[in-house]
N, C-alpha and C. Protein backbone atom coordinates (compact mmCIF):
# COMPACT_ATOMS: atom_id res chain seq x y z
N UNK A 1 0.81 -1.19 0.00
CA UNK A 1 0.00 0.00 0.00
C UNK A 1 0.87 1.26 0.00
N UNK A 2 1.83 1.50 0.84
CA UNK A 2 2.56 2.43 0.80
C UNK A 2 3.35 2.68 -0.78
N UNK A 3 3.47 1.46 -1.18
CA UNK A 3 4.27 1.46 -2.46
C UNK A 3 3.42 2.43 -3.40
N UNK A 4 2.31 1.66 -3.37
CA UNK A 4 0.94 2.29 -4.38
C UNK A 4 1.26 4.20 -4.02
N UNK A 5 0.78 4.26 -2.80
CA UNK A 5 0.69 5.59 -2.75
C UNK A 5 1.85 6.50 -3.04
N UNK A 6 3.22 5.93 -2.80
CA UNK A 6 4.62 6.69 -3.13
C UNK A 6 4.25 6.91 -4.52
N UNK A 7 4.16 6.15 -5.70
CA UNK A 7 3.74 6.12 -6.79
C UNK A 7 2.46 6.85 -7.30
N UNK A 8 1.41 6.61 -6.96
CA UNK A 8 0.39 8.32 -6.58
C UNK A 8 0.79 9.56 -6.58
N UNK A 9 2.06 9.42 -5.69
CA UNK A 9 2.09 11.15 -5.57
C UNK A 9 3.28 11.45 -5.86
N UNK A 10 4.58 10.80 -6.79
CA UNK A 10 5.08 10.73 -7.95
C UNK A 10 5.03 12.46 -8.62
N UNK A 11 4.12 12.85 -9.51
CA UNK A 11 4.09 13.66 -10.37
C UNK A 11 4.28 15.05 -9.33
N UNK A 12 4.18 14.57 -8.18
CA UNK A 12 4.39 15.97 -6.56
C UNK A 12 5.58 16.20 -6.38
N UNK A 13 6.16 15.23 -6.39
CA UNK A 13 7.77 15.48 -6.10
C UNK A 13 8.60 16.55 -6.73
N UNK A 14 9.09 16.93 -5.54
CA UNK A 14 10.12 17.93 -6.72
C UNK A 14 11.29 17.35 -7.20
N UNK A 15 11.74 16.38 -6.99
CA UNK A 15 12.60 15.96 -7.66
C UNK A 15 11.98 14.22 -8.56
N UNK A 16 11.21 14.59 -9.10
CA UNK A 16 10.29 13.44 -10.17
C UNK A 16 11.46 13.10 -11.18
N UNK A 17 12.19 14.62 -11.93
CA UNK A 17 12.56 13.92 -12.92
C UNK A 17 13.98 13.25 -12.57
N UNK A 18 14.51 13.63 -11.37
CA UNK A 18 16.05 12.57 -10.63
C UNK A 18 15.53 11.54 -10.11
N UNK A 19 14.44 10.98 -9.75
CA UNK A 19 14.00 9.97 -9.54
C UNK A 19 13.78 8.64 -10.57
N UNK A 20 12.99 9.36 -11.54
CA UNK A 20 12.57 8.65 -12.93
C UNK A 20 14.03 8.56 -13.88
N UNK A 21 14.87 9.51 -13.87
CA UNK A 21 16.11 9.06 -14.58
C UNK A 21 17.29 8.18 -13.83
N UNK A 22 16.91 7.83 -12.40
CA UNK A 22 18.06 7.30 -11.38
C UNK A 22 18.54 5.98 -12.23
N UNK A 23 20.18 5.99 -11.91
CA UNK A 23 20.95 4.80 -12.22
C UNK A 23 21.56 4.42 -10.88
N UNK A 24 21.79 3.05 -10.50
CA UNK A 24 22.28 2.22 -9.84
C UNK A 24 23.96 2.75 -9.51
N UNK A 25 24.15 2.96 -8.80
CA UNK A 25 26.04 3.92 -8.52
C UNK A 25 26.08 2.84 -7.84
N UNK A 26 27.91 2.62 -7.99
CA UNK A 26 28.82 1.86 -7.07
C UNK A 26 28.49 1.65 -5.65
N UNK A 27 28.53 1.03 -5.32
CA UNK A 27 28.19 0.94 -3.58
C UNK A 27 29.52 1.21 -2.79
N UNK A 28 29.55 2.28 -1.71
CA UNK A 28 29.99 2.58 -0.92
C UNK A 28 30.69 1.44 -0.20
N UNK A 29 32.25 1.79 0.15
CA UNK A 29 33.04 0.57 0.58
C UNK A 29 33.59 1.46 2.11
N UNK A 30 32.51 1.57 2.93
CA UNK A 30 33.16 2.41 4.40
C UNK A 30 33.94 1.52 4.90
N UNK A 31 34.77 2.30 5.71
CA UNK A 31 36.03 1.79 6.49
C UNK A 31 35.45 1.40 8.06
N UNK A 32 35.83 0.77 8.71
CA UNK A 32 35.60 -0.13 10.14
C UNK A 32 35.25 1.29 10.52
N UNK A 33 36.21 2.21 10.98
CA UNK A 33 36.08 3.26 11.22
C UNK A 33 34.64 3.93 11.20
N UNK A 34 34.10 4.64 10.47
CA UNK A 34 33.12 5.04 9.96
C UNK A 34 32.23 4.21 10.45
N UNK A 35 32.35 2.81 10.14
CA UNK A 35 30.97 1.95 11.04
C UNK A 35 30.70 2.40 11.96
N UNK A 36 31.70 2.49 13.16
CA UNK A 36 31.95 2.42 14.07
C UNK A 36 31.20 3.66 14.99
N UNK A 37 31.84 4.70 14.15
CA UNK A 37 31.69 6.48 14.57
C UNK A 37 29.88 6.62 14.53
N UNK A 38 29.59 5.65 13.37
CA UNK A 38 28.03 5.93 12.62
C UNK A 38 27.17 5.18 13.89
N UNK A 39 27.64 3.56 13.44
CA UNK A 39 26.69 2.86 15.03
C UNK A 39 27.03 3.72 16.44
N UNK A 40 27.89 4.09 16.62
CA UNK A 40 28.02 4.76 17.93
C UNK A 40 27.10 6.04 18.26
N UNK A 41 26.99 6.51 17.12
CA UNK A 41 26.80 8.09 17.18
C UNK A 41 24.57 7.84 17.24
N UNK A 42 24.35 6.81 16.06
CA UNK A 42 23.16 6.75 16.24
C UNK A 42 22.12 5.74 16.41
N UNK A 43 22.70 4.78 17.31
CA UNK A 43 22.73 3.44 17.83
C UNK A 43 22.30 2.54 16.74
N UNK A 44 22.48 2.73 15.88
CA UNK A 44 22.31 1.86 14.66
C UNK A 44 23.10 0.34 14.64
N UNK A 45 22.69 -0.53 13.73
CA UNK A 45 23.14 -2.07 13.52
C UNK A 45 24.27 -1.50 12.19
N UNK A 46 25.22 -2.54 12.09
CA UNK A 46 25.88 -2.90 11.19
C UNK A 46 25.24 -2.23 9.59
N UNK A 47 24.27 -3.09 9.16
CA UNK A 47 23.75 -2.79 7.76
C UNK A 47 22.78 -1.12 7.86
N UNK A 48 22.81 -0.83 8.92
CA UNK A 48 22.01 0.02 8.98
C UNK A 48 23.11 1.46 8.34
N UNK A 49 24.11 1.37 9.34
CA UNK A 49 25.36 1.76 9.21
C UNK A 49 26.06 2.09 8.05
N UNK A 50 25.94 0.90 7.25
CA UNK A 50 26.68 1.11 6.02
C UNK A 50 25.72 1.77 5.21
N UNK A 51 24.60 1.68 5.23
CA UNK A 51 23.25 2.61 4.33
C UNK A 51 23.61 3.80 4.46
N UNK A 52 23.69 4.38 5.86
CA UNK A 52 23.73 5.40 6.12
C UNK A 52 24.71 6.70 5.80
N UNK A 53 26.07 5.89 5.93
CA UNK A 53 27.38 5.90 5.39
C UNK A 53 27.76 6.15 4.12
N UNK A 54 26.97 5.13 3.29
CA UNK A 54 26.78 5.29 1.68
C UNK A 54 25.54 6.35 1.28
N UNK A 55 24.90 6.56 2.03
CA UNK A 55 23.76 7.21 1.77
C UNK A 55 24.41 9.09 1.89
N UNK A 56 25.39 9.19 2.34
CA UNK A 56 25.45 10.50 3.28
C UNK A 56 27.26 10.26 2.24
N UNK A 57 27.49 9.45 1.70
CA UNK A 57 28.58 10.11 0.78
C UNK A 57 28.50 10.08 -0.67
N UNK A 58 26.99 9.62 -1.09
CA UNK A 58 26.42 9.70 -2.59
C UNK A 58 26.01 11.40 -2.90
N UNK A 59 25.53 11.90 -3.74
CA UNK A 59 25.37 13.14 -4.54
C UNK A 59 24.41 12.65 -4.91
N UNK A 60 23.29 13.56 -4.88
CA UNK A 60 21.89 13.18 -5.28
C UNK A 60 20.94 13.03 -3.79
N UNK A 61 20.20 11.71 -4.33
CA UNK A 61 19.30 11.17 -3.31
C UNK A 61 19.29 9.69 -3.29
N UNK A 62 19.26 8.58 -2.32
CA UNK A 62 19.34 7.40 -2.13
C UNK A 62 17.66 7.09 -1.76
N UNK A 63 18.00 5.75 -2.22
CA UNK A 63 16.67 5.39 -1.97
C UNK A 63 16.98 3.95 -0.97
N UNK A 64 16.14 3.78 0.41
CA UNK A 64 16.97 3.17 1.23
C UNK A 64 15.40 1.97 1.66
N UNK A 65 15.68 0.88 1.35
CA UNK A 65 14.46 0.01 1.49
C UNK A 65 14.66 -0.90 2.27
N UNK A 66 13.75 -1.46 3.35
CA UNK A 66 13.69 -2.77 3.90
C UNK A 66 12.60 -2.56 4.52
N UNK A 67 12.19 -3.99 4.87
CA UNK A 67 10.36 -4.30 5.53
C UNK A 67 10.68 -3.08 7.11
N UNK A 68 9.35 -2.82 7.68
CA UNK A 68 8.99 -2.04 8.27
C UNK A 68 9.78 -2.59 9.82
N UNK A 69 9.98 -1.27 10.30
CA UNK A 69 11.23 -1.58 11.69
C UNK A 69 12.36 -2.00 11.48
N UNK A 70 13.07 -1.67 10.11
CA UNK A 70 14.49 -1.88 9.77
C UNK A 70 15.44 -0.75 10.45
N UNK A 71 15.21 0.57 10.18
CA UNK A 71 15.37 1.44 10.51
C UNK A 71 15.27 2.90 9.24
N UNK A 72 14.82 2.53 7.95
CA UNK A 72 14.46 3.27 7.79
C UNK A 72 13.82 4.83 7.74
N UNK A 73 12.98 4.85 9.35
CA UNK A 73 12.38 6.04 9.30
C UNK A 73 13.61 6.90 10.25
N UNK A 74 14.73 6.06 11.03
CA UNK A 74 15.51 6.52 11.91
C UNK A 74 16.86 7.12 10.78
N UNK A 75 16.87 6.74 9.45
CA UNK A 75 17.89 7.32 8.49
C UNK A 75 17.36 8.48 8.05
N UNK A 76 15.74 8.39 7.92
CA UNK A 76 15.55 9.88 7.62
C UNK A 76 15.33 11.01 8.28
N UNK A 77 15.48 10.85 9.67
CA UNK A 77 15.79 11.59 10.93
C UNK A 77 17.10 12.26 11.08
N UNK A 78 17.95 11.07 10.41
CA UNK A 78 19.59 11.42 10.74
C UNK A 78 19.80 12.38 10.06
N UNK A 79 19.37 12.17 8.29
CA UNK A 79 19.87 13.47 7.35
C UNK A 79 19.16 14.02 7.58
N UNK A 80 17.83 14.19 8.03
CA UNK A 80 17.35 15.84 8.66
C UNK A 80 17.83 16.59 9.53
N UNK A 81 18.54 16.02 10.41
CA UNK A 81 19.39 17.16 11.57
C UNK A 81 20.89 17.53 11.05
């Protein structure tokens, strides 16, 4: 359902047409380090970590998916502050 509706409101976005032209980029290879600083800083898991990590050294916008209580809504908290 959520899918449906992201897709609904599609033509709202301000960024529709970086969305609709997105290509697949290299995946982010963070260092122990960086895990480390990231889980520490925002009590995050491992994979959560590296999303976040890769997410916050891409250009553009990431699109960050997993079933509900992954942590998702806690990545889009992080790049808002």
């Amino acid at each position: 359902m959520r899918e449906y509706a992201a897709l609904k409101g599609l033509p709202y976005y301000d960024l529709v047409e970086e969305i609709l032209a997105a290509k697949p980029s290299t995946p982010v290879q963070p260092t122990e380090r960086e895990l480390k600083v990231t889980m520490d800083a925002y009590a995050v898991n491992k994979p959560q970590a590296i999303a976040i990590v890769g997410a916050c050294q891409k250009e553009g916008f990431s699109l960050i998916q997993g079933p509900p209580g992954t942590g998702g809504y806690v990545f889009v908290l992080i790049n808002i502050r």
